[in-house]
Protein backbone atom coordinates (compact mmCIF):
# COMPACT_ATOMS: atom_id res chain seq x y z
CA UNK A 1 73.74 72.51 38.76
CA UNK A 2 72.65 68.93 38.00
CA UNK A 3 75.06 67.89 40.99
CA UNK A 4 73.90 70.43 43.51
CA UNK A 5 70.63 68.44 43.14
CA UNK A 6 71.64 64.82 43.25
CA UNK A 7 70.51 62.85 46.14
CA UNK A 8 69.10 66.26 47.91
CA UNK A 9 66.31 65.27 50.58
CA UNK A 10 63.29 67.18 50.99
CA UNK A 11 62.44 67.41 46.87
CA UNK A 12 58.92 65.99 46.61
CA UNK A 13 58.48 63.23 44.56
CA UNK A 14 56.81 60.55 43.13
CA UNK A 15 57.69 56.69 43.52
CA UNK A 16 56.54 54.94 40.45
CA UNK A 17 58.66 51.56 40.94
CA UNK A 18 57.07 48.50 40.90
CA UNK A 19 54.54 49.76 38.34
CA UNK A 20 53.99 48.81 34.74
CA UNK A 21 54.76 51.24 32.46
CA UNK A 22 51.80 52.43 31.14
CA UNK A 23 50.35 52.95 35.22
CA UNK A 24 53.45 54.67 36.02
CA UNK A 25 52.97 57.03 32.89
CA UNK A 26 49.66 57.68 33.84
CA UNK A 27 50.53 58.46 37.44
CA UNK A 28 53.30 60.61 36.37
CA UNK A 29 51.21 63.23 34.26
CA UNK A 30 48.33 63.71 36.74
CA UNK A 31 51.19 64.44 39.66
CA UNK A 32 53.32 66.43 37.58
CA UNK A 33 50.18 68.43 36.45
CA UNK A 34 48.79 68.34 40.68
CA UNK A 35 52.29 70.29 41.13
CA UNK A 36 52.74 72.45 38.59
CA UNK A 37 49.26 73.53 39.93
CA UNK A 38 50.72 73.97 43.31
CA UNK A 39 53.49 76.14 42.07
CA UNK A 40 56.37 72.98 42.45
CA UNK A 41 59.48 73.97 40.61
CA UNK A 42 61.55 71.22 41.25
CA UNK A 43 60.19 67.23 41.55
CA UNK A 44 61.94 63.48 42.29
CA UNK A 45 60.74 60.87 39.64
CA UNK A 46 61.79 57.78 41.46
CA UNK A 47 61.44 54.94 38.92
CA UNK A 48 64.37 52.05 40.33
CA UNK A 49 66.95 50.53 38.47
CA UNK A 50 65.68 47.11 37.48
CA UNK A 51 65.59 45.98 34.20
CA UNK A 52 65.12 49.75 32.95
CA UNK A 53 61.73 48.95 31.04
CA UNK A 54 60.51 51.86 33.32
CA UNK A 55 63.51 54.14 33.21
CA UNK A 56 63.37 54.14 29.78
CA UNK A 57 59.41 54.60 29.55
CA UNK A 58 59.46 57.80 32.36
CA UNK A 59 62.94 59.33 30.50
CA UNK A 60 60.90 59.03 27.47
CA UNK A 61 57.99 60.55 28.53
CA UNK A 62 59.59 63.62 30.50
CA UNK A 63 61.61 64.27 27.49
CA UNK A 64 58.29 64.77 25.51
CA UNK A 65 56.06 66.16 29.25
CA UNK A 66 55.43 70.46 27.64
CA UNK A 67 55.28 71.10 31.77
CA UNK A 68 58.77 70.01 32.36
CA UNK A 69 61.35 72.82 31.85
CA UNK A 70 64.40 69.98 32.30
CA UNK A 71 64.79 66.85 33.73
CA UNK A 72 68.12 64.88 34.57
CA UNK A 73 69.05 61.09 36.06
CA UNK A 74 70.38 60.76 39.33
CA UNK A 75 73.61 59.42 39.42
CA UNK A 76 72.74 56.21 40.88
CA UNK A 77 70.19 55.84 37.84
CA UNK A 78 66.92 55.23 39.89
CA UNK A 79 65.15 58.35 39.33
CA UNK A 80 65.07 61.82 37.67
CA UNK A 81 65.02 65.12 38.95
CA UNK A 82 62.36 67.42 37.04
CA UNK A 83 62.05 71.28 36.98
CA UNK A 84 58.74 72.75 36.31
């Protein structure tokens, strides 16, 4: 299943690169919660590559999110895909 979503267009999302972590934490509940509102099943986390500071922070913090059913990295290791 985790490959049938990889790379997929048309999944919102929401790009937190460039961010600090804390910001991009803070970002990341409020949209999560804005979608779960809006019935969203499935949502991008887009967090980069980099130095994974932020990968490790939004990982992290999905892992411990109660609205997020599962959540998985993208093969190329910039972002996550979340189910609601």
């Amino acid at each position: 299943m985790e490959e049938y979503f990889d790379g997929v267009a048309g999944i919102p999302e929401i790009d937190l690169h460039g961010m600090y972590p804390d910001e991009a934490e803070q970002l990341l509940h409020s949209e999560l919660y804005r979608f779960g509102e809006n019935n969203q099943k499935v949502v991008r986390v887009i967090y980069g590559a980099g130095t994974g500071v932020l990968a490790k922070t939004i990982t992290e913090s999905l892992a411990q999110n109660p609205m997020v059913s599962k959540s998985f990295v993208e093969s190329h290791g910039g972002a996550s895909i979340v189910f609601l």
